[in-house]
Each structure stands twice: as structure tokens, then as C-alpha cells.
C-alpha atoms as a PDB file:
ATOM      1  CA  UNK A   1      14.880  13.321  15.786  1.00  0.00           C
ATOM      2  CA  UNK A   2      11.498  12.160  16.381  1.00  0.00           C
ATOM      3  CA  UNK A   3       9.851  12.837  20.070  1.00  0.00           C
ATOM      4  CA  UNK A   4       7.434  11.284  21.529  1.00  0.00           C
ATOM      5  CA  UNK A   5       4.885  13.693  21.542  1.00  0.00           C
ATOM      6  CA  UNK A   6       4.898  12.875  17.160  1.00  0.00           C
ATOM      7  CA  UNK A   7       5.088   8.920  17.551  1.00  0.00           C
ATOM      8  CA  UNK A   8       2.011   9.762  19.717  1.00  0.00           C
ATOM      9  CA  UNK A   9       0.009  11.756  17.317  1.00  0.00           C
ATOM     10  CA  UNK A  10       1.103   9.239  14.407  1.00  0.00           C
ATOM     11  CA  UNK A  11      -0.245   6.122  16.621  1.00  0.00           C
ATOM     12  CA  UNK A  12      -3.949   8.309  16.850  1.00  0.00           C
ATOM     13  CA  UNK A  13      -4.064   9.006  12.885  1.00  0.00           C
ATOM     14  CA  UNK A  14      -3.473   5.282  12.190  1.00  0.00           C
ATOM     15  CA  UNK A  15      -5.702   4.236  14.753  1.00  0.00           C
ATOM     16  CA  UNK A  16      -8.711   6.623  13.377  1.00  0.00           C
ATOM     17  CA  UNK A  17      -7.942   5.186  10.039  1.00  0.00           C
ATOM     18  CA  UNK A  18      -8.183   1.737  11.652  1.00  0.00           C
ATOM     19  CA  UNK A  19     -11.092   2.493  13.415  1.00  0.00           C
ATOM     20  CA  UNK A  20     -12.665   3.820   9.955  1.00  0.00           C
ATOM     21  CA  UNK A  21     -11.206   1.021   7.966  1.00  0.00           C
ATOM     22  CA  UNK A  22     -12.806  -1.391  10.783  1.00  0.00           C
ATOM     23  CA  UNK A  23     -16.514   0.404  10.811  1.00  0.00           C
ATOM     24  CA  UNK A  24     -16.451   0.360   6.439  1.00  0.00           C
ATOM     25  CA  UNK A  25     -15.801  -3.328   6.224  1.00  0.00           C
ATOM     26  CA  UNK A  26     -18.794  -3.607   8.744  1.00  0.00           C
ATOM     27  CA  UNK A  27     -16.293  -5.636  11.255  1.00  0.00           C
ATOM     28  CA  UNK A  28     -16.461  -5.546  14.855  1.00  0.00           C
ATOM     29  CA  UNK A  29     -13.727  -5.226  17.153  1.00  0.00           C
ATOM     30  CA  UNK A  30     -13.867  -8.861  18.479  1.00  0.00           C
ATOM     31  CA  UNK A  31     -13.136  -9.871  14.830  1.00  0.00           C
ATOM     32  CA  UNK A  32     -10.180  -7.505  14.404  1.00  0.00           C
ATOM     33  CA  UNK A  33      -8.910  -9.086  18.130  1.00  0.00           C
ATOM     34  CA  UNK A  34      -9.207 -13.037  16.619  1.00  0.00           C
ATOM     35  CA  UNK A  35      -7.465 -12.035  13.217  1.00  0.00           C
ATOM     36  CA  UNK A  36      -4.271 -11.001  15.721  1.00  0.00           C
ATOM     37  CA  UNK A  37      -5.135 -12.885  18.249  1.00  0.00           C
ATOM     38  CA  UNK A  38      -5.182 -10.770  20.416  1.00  0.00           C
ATOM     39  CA  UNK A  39      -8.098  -8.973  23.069  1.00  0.00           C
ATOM     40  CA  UNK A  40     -11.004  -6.457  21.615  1.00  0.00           C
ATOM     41  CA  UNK A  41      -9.457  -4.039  24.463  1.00  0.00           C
ATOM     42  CA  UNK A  42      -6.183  -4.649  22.787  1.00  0.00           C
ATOM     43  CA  UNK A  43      -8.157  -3.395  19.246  1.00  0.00           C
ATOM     44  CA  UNK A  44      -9.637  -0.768  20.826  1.00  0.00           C
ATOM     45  CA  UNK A  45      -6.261   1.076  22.128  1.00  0.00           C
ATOM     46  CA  UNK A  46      -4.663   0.357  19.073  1.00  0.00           C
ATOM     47  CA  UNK A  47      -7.849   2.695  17.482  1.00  0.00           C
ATOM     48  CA  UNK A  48      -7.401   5.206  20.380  1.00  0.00           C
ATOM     49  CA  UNK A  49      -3.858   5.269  19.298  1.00  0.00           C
ATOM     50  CA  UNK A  50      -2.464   4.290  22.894  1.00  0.00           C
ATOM     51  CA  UNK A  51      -0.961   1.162  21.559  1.00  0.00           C
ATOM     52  CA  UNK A  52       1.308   1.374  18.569  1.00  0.00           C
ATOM     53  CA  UNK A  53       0.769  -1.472  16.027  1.00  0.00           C
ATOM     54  CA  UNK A  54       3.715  -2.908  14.143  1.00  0.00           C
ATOM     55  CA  UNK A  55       3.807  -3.369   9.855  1.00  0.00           C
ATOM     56  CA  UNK A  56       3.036  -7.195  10.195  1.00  0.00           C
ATOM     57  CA  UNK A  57      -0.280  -6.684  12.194  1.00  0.00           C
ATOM     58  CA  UNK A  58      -1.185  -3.460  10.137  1.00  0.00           C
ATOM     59  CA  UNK A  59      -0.667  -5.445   7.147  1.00  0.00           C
ATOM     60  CA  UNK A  60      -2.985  -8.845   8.142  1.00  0.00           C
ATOM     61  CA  UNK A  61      -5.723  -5.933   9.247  1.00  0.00           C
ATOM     62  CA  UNK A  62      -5.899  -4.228   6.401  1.00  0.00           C
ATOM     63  CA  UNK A  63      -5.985  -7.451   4.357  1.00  0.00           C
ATOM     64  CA  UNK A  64      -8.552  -8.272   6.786  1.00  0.00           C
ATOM     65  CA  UNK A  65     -10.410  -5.055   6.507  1.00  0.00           C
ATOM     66  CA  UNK A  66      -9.936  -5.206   2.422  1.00  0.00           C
ATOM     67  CA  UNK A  67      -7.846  -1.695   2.156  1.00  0.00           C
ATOM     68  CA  UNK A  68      -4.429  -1.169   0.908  1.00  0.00           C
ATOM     69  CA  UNK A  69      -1.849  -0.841   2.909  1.00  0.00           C
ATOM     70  CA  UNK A  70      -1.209   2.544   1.626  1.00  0.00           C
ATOM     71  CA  UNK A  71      -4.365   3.987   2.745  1.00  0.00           C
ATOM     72  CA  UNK A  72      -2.634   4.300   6.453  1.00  0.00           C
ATOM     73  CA  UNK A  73       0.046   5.966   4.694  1.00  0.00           C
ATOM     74  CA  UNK A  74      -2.100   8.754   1.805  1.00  0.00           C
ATOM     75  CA  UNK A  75      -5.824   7.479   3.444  1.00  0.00           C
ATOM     76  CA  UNK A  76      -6.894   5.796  -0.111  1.00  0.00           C
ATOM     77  CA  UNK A  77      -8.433   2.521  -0.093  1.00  0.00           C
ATOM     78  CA  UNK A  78     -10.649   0.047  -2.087  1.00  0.00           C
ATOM     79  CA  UNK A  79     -14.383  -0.942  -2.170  1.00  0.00           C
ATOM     80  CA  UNK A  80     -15.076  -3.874  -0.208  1.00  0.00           C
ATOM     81  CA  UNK A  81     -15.458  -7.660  -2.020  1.00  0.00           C
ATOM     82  CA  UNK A  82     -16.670 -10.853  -1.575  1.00  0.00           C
ATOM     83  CA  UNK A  83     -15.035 -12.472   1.671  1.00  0.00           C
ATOM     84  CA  UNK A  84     -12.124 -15.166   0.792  1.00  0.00           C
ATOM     85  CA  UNK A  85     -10.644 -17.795   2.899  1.00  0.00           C
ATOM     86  CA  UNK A  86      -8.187 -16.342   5.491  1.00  0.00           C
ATOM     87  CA  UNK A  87      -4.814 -16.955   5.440  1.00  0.00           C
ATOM     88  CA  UNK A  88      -2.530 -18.174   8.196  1.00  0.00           C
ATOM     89  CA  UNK A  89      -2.227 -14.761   9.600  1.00  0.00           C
ATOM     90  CA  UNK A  90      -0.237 -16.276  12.672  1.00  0.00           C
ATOM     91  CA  UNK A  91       2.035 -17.201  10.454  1.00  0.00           C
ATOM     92  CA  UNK A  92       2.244 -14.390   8.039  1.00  0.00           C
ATOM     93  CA  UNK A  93       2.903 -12.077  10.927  1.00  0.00           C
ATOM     94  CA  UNK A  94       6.077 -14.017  12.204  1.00  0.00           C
ATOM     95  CA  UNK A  95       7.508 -14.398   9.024  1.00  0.00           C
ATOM     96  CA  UNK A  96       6.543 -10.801   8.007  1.00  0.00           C
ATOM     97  CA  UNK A  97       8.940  -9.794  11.557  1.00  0.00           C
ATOM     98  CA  UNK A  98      12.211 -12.221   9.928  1.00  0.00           C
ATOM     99  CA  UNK A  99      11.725 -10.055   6.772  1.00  0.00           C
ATOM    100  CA  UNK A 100      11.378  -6.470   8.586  1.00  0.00           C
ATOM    101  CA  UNK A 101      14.080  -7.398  11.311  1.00  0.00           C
ATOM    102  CA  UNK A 102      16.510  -8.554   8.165  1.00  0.00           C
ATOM    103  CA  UNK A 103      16.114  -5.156   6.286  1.00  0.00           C
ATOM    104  CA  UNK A 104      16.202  -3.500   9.108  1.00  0.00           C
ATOM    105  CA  UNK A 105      19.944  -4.794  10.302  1.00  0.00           C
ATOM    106  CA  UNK A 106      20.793  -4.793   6.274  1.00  0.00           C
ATOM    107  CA  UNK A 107      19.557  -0.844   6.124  1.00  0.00           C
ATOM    108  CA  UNK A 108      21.385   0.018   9.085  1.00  0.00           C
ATOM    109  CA  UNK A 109      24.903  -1.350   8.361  1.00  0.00           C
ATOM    110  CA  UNK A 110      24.515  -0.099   4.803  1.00  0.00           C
ATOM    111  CA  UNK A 111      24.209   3.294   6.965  1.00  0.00           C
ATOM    112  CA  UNK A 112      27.163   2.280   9.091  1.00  0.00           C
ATOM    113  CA  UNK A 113      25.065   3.153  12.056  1.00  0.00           C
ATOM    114  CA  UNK A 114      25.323   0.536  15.563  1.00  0.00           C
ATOM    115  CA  UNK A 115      22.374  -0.749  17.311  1.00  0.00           C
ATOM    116  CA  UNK A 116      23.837   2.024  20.217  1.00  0.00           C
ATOM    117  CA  UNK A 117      22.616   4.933  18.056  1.00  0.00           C
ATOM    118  CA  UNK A 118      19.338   3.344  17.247  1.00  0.00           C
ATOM    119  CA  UNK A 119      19.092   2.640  20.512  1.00  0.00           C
ATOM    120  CA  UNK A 120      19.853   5.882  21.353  1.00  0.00           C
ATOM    121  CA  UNK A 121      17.602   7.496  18.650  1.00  0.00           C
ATOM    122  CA  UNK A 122      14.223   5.446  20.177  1.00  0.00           C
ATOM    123  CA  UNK A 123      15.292   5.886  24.028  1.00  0.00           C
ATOM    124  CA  UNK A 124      15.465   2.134  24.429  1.00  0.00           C
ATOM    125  CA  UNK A 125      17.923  -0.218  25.042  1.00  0.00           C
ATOM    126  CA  UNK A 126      20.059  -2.331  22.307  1.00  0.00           C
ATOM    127  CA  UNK A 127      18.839  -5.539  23.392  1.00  0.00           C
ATOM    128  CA  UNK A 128      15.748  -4.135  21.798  1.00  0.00           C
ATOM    129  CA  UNK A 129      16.892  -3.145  18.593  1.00  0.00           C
ATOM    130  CA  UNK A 130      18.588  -6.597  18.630  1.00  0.00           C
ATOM    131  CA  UNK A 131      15.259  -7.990  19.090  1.00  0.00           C
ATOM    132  CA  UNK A 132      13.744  -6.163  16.506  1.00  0.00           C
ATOM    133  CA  UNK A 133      16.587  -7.079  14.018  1.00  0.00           C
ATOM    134  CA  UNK A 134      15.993 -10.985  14.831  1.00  0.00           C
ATOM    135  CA  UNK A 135      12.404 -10.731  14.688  1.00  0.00           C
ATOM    136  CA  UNK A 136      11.714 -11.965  18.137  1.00  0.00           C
ATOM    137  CA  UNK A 137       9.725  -8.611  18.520  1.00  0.00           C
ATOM    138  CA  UNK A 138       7.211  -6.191  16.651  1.00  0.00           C
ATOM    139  CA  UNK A 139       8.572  -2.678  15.728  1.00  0.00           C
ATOM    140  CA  UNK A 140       6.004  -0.019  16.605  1.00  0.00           C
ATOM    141  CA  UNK A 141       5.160   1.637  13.040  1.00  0.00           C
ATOM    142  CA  UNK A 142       6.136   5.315  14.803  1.00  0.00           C
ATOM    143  CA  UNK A 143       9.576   3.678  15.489  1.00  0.00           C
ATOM    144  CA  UNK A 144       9.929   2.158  12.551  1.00  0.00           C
ATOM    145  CA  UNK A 145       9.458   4.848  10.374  1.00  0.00           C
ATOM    146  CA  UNK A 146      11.656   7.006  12.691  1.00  0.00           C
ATOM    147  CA  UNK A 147      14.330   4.026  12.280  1.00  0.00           C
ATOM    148  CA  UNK A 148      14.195   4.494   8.405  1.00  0.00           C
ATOM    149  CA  UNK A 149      13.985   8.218   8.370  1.00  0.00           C
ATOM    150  CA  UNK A 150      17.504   7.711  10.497  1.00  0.00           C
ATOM    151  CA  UNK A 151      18.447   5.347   8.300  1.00  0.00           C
ATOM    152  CA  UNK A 152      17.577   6.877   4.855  1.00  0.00           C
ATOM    153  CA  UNK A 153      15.777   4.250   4.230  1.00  0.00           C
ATOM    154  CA  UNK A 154      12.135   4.593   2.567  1.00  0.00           C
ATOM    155  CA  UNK A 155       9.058   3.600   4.570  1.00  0.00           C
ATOM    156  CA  UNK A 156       8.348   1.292   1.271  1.00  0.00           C
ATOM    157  CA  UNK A 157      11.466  -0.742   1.766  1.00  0.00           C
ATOM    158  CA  UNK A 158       9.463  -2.256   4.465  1.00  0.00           C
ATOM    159  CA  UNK A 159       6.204  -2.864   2.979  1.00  0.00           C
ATOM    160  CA  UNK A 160       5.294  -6.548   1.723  1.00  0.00           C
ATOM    161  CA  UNK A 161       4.846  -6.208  -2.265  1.00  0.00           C
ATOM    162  CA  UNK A 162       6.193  -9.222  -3.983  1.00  0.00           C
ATOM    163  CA  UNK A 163       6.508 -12.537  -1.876  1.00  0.00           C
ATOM    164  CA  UNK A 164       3.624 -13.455   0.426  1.00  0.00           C
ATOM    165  CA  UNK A 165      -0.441 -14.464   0.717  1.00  0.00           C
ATOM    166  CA  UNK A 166      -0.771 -11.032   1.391  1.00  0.00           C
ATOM    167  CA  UNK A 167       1.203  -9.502  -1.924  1.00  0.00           C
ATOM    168  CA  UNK A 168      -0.400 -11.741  -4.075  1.00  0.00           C
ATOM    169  CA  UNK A 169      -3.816 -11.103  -2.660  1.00  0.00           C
ATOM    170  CA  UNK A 170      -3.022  -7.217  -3.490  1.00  0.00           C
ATOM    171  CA  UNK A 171      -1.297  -8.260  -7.012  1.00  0.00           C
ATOM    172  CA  UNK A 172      -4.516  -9.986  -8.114  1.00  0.00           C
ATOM    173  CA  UNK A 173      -6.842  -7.231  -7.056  1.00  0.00           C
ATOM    174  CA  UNK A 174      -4.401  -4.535  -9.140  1.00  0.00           C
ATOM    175  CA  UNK A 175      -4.847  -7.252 -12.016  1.00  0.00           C
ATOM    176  CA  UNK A 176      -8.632  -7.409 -11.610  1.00  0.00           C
ATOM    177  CA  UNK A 177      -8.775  -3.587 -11.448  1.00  0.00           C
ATOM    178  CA  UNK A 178      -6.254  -3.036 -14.810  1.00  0.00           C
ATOM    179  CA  UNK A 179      -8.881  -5.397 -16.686  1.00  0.00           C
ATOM    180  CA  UNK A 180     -11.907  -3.717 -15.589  1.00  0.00           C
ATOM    181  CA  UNK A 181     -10.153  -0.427 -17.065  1.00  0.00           C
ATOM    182  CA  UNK A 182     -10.491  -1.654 -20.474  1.00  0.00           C
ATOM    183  CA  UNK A 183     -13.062  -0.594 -22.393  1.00  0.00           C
ATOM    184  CA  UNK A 184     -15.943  -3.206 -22.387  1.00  0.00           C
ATOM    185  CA  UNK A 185     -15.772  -4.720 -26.526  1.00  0.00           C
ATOM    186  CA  UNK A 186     -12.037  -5.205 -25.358  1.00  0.00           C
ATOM    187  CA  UNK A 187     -12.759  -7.462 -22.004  1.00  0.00           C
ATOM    188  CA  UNK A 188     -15.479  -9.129 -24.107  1.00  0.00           C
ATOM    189  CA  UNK A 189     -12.894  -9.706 -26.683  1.00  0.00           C
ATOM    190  CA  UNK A 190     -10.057 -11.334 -24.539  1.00  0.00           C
ATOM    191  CA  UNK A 191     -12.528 -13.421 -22.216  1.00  0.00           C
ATOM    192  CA  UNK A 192     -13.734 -15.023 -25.595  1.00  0.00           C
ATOM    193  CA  UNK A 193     -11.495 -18.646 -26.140  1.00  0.00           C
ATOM    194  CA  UNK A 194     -11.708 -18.067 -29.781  1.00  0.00           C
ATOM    195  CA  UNK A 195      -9.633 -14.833 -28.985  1.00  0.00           C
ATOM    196  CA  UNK A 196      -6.626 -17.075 -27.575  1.00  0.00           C
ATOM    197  CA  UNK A 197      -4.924 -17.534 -30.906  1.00  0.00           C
ATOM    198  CA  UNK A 198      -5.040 -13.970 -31.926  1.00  0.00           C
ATOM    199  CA  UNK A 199      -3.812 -13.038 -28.105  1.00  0.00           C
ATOM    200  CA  UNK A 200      -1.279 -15.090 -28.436  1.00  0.00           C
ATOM    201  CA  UNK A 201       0.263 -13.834 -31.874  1.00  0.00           C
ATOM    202  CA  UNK A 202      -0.652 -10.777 -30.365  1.00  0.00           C
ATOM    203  CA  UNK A 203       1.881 -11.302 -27.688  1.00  0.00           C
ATOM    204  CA  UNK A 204       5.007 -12.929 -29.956  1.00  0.00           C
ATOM    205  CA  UNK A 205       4.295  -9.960 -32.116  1.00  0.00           C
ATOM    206  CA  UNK A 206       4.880  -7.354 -29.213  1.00  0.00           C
ATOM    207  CA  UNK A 207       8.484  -9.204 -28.638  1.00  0.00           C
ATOM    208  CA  UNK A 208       9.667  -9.126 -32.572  1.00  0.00           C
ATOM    209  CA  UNK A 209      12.303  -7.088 -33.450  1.00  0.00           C
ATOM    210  CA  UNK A 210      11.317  -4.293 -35.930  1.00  0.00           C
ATOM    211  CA  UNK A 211      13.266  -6.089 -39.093  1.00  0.00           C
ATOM    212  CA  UNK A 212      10.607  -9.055 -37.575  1.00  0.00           C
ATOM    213  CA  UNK A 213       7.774  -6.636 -38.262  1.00  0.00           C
ATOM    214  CA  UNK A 214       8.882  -4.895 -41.276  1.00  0.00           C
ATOM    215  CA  UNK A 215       9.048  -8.415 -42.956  1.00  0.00           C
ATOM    216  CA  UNK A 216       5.750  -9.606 -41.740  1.00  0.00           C
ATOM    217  CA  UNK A 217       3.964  -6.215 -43.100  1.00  0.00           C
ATOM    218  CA  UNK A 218       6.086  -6.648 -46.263  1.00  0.00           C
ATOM    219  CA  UNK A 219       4.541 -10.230 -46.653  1.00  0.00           C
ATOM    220  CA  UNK A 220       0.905  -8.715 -46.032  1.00  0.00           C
ATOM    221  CA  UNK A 221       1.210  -6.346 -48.604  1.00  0.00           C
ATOM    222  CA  UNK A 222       2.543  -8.850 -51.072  1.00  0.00           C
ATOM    223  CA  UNK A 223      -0.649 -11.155 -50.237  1.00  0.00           C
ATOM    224  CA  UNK A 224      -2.840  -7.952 -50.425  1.00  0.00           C
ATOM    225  CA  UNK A 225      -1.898  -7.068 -53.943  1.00  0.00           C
END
């Protein structure tokens, strides 16, 4: 069972990495406070780690701050890039605390647990957890993850990786990065449009069956001899 003396130390760690997320990106804390909408003084316990931040503002900041949200989880995180139009982050966040309050009531009557035990488990009161579950409130990331560990649910269940601005922001930057890992004739090669035709047999040639393939080879032979 978690105590608080562990949600307390995990608030500080995410609020140093917050803090050294904030100071890479060269972003102050009054910018940090209008992404949320919230006060710098707000920012700056949430980097003292006297204010617990849920998933949904954790994710718009480190969209914000241009690091994955995985670096608050293993401390990785990406070079900087050229700034991009913001997204409704208002908006991102509410939806982002449907999503989180959905899985959360899905994980825990796959668990056959009540809101009394999780309740219970957090030292508040149901009408919280019912709150959480509904989305009317943010779930503190300690309490959340103590929620799945309770749970068995994985931390990851949570995360946002297919749906929103956000996941597609991250999907295109793991495209981006995938490309750039090919060797350089090869990117020169496929950025070329009079490499679209030979991409493109290419690609019906990787979804041929292997009697497909063995004809085709067959009928290259036959022209080469």
C-alpha cells in the first residue's frame, strides 16, 4: 500500500524533472502557468513537488516542453525543435480526464474492486474516486499510479498513444526520427518523385505471397536468358 511519505517523494522527482524539462526548453514559469492556465506559483509547487500534477497536465507540459512523456517515467527525452502552433490544451486536458476516468472505472471492475476500497486505499472519500471516474476531477499521478498498482493495471494503460493532438504530435516525431535512421543514399532515394513507382512496387511486392514471388523471379530469369 502506498503511504504518503512515497506519493511525496514521487511528486519531488517529477517536479525536478519538470523543473529540468522547463529550464532545457528555455521556458519560464509564467509560460508553463498560461499553457494550464493556471498561476506561476501554481508551476512552481508543482516543481517543488508540493502539488501533485495529474497525466492530462503532465502530458500538455511535456508537449509543451518538447519531451516524451516517458522521460518522467525512465528520465529520457528529445532535443528541442522548431516551435509549432499550440493546440487547444484546455481542451485536450478535459477530454484527456473522460478517457483516464473511463479506464479507470473499466480497470477497476475488471478487478472487481468498489470505489470503497479505492477509497480506502488513497484515504479519501468515494465521492472522490467517483469524481475521478467521471472526469469531473484530476487524479494526482502518485494516486494514480498507486490506483493501477492496486488495480494491476499498467501505468501505460493510462498514457495517451493513439487518438489525440498530442499522440499524433509524438507519432510524427517517432516517424521523423525512423527516417533520419536510414542511411543517407536511402533518404535521398525515397525523397526523390522518380522513386515513387519503384516504392510503390516495392510495397505490393512486400504483401505477395511467396508462389507471387517465385513466379515473378521465374519470369526475370526467363527475360534474363
Amino acid at each position: 500500500m502506498p503511504t504518503k511519505e512515497t506519493m511525496t517523494l514521487r511528486n519531488k522527482i517529477i517536479g525536478v524533472l519538470l523543473r529540468d524539462a522547463r529550464l532545457r526548453a528555455g521556458k519560464t514559469l509564467k509560460d508553463c502557468a498560461e499553457v494550464l492556465d493556471c498561476s506561476p506559483s501554481t508551476i512552481t509547487q508543482f516543481e517543488l513537488g508540493r502539488k501533485p500534477l495529474s497525466l492530462p497536465q503532465l502530458e500538455v507540459l511535456a508537449y509543451f516542453l518538447d519531451v516524451p512523456l516517458s522521460y518522467f517515467f525512465n528520465g529520457e527525452g528529445l532535443p528541442p525543435e522548431e516551435d509549432q502552433p499550440p493546440p487547444p490544451f484546455a481542451d485536450i486536458m478535459a477530454a484527456r480526464r473522460r478517457i483516464i476516468g473511463v479506464l479507470l472505472r473499466q480497470g477497476r471492475l475488471e478487478a472487481g474492486r468498489s470505489q470503497k476500497e479505492c477509497a480506502k486505499l488513497l484515504g479519501c472519500s468515494t465521492n472522490r474516486i467517483s469524481q475521478y471516474e467521471l472526469g469531473q476531477r484530476d487524479v494526482p499521478i502518485p494516486e494514480l499510479e498507486a490506483l493501477a498498482d492496486f488495480l494491476s493495471i499498467p501505468i501505460e494503460r493510462f498514457f495517451d498513444e493513439t487518438a489525440t493532438t498530442l499522440a499524433r504530435h509524438w507519432q510524427a516525431k517517432r516517424e521523423v526520427e525512423r527516417f533520419m535512421q536510414l542511411p543517407p543514399e536511402l533518404r535521398q532515394f525515397v525523397t526523390e518523385p522518380n522513386s515513387i513507382l519503384y516504392l510503390q512496387v516495392a510495397m505490393r511486392l512486400r504483401e505477395a505471397s511467396a508462389d507471387t514471388l517465385r513466379r515473378i523471379a521465374e519470369g526475370l530469369l526467363d527475360i534474363t536468358y
